[in-house]
C-alpha atoms as a PDB file:
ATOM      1  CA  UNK A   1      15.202 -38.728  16.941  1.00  0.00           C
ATOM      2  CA  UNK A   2      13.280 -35.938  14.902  1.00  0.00           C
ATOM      3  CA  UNK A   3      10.804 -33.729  16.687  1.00  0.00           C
ATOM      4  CA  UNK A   4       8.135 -31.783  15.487  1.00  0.00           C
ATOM      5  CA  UNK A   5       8.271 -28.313  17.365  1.00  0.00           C
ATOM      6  CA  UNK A   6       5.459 -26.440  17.142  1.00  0.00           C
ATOM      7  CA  UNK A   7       3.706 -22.683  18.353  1.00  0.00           C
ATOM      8  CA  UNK A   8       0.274 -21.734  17.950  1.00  0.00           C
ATOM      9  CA  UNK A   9      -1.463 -18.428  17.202  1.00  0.00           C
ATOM     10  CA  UNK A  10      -4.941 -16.892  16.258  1.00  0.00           C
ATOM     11  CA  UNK A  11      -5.748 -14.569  13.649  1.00  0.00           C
ATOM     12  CA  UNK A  12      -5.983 -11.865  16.412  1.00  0.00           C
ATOM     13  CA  UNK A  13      -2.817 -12.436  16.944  1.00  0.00           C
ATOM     14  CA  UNK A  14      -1.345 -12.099  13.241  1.00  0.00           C
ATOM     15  CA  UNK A  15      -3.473  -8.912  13.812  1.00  0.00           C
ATOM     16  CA  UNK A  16      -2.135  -7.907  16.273  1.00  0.00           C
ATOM     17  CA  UNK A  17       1.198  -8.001  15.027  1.00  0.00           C
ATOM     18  CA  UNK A  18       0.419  -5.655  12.737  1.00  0.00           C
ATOM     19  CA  UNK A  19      -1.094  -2.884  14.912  1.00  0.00           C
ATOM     20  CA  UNK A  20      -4.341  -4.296  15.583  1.00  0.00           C
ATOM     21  CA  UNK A  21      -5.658  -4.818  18.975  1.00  0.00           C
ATOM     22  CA  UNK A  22      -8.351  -7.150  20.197  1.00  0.00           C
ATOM     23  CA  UNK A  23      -9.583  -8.055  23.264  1.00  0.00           C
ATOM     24  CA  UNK A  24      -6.836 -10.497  24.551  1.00  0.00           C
ATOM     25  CA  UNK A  25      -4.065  -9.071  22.110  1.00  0.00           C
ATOM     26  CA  UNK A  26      -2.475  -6.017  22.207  1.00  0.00           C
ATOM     27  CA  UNK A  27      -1.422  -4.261  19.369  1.00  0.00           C
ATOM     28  CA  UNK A  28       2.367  -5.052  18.454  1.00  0.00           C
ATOM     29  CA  UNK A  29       4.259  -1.991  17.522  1.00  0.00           C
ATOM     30  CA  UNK A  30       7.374  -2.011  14.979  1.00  0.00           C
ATOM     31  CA  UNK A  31       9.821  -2.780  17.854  1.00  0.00           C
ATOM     32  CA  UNK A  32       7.914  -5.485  19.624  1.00  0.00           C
ATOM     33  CA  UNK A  33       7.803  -7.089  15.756  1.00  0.00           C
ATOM     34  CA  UNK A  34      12.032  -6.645  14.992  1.00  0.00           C
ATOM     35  CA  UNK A  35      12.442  -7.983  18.818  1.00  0.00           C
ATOM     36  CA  UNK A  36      10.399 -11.089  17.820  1.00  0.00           C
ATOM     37  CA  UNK A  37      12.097 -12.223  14.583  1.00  0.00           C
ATOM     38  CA  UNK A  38      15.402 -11.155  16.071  1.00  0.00           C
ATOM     39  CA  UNK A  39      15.091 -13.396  19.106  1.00  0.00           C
ATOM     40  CA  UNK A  40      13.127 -16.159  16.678  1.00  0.00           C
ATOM     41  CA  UNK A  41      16.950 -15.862  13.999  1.00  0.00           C
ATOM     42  CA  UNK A  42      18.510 -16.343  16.841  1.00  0.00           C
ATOM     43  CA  UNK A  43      17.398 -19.443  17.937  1.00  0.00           C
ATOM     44  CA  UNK A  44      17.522 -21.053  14.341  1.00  0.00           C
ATOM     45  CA  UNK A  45      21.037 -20.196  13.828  1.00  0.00           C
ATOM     46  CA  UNK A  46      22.399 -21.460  17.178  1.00  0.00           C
ATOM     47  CA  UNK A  47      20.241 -25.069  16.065  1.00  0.00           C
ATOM     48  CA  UNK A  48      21.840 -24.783  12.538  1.00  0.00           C
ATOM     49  CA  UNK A  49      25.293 -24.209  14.523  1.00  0.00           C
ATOM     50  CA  UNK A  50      24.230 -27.580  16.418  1.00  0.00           C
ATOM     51  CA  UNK A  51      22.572 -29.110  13.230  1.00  0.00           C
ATOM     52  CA  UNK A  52      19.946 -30.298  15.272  1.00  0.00           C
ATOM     53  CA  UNK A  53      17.845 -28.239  12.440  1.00  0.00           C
ATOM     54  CA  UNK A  54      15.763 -30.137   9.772  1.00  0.00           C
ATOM     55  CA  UNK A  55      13.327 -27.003   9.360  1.00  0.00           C
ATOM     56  CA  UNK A  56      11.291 -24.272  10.023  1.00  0.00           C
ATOM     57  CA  UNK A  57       8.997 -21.734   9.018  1.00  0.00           C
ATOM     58  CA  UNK A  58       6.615 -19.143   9.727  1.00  0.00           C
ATOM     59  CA  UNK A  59       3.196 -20.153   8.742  1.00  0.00           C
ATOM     60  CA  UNK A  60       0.550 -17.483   6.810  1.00  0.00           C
ATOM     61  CA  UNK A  61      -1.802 -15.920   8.718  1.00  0.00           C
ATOM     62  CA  UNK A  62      -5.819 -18.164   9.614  1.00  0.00           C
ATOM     63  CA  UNK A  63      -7.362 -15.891   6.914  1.00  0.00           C
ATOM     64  CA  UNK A  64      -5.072 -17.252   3.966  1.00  0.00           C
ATOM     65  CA  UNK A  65      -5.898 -21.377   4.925  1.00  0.00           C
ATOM     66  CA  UNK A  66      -7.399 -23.270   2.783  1.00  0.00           C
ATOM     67  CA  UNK A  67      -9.291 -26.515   3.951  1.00  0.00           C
ATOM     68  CA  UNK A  68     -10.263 -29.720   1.473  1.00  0.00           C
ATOM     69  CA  UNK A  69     -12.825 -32.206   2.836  1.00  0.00           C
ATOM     70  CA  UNK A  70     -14.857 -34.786   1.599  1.00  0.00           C
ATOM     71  CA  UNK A  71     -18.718 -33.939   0.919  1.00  0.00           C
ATOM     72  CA  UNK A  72     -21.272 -36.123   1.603  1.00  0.00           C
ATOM     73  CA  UNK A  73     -21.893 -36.851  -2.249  1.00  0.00           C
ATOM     74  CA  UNK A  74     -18.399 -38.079  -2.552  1.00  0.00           C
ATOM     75  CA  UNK A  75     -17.122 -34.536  -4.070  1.00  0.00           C
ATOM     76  CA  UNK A  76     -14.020 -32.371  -2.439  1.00  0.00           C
ATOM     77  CA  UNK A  77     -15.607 -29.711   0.083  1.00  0.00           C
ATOM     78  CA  UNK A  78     -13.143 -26.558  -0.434  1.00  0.00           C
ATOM     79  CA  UNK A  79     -13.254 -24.091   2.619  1.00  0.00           C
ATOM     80  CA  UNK A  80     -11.128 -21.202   3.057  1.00  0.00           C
ATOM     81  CA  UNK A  81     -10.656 -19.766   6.266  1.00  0.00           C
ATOM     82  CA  UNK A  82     -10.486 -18.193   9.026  1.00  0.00           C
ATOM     83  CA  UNK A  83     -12.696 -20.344  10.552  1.00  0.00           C
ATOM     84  CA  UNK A  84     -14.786 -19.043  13.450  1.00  0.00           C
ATOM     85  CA  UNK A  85     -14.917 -22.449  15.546  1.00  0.00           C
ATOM     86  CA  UNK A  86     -11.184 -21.893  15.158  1.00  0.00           C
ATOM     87  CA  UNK A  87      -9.199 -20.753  18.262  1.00  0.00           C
ATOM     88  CA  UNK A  88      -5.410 -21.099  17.983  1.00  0.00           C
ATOM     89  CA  UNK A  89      -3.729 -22.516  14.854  1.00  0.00           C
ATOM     90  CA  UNK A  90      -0.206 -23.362  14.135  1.00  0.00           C
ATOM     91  CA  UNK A  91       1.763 -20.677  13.527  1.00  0.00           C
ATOM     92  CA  UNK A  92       5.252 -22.047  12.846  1.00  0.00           C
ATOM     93  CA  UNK A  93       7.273 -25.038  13.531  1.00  0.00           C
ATOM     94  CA  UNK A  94      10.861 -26.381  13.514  1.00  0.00           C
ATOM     95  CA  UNK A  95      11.576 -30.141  12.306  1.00  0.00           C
ATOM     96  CA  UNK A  96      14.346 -30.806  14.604  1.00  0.00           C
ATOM     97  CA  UNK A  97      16.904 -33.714  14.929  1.00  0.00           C
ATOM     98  CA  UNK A  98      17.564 -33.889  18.621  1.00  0.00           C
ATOM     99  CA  UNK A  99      19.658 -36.254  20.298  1.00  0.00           C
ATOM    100  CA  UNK A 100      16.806 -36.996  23.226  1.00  0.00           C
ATOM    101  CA  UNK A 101      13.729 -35.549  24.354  1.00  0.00           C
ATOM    102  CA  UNK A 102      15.096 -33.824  27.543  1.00  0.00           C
ATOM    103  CA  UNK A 103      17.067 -31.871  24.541  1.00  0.00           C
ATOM    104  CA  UNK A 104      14.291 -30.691  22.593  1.00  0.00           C
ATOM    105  CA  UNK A 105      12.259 -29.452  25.826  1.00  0.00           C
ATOM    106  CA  UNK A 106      14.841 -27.402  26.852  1.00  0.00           C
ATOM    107  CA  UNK A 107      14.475 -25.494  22.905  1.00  0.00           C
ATOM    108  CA  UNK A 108      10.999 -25.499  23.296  1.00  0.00           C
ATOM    109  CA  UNK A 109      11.710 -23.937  26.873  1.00  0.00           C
ATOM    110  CA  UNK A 110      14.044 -21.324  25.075  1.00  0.00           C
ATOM    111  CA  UNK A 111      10.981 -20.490  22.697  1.00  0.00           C
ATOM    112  CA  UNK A 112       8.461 -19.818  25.102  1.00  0.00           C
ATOM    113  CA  UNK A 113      10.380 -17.260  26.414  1.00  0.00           C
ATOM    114  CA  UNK A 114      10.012 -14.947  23.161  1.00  0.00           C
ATOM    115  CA  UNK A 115       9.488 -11.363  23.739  1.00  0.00           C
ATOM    116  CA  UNK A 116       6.207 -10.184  23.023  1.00  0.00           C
ATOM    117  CA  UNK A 117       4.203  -7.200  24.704  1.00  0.00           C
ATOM    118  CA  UNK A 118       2.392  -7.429  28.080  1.00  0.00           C
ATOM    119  CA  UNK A 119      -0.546  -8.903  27.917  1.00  0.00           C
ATOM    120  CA  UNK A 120       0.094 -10.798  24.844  1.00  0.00           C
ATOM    121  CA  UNK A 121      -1.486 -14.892  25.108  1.00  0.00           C
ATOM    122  CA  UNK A 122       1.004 -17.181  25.757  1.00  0.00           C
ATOM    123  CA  UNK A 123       0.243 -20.328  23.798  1.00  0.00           C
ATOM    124  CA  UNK A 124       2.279 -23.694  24.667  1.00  0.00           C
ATOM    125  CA  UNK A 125       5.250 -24.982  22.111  1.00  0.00           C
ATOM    126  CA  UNK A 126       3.759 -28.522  21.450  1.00  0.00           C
ATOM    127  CA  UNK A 127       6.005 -31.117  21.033  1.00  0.00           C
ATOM    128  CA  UNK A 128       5.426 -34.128  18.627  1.00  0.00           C
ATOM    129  CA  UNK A 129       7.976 -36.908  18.096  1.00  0.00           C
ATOM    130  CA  UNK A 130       8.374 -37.680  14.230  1.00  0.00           C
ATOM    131  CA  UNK A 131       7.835 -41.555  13.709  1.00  0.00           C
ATOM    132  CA  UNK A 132      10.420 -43.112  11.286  1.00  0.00           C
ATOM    133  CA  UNK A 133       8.711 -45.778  10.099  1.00  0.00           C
ATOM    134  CA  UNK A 134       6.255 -48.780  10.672  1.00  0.00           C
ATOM    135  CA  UNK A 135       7.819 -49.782  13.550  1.00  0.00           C
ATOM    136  CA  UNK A 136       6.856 -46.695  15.883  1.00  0.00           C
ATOM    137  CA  UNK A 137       3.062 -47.357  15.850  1.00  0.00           C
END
């Protein structure tokens, strides 16, 4: 079954990661950053060893979305963001190809656990189970 792995972030915390504090996230300094990606390549290379991995990316920063809704008068509605009703955003995700879900909690379990400074938010790795066709509704 394919999973949909996903972690969640704010702008302040893209921010952060780049030396800016804010209340609620501590500025990240060069070694908190190469600790991050390091355990993060980790993790996708052991599930391309397993080739349980479909994908996965790192997702642009709050300020660089873009958001397309329908106005009213039948015209597109084009938004860019950050958006200030906005709290946390995905920030990433892995497609994965996992033999059961007891599988793919124990990655997601393995991601949590990323290094980050003290007093960093720790957001939950949200699971969603891919549907293959019709026949999941």
């Amino acid at each position: 079954m394919k999973y949909l792995v996903m972690v969640q972030g704010t702008q302040a915390d893209y921010e952060a990661m780049q030396g800016k504090a804010s209340p609620g996230s501590p500025a990240w300094n060069e070694q908190d950053v190469r600790a991050m990606y390091a355990y993060m390549e980790a993790i996708n290379n052991d599930l391309a060893e397993t080739g349980e991995m479909v994908d996965g990316q790192g997702l642009a920063e709050p300020a660089k979305i873009r958001s397309v809704t329908l106005g009213d008068d039948g015209k597109a509605v084009i938004t860019d963001g950050p958006y200030s009703e906005t709290k946390e955003l995905m920030a990433g995700y892995w497609v994965l190809e996992c033999a059961s879900l007891e599988r793919v909690t124990e990655i997601a379990d393995r991601i949590i656990r990323c290094p980050q400074p003290a007093g960093a938010p720790n957001y939950p790795v949200v699971i969603r189970p891919i549907m293959d066709g019709a026949g999941d509704i």
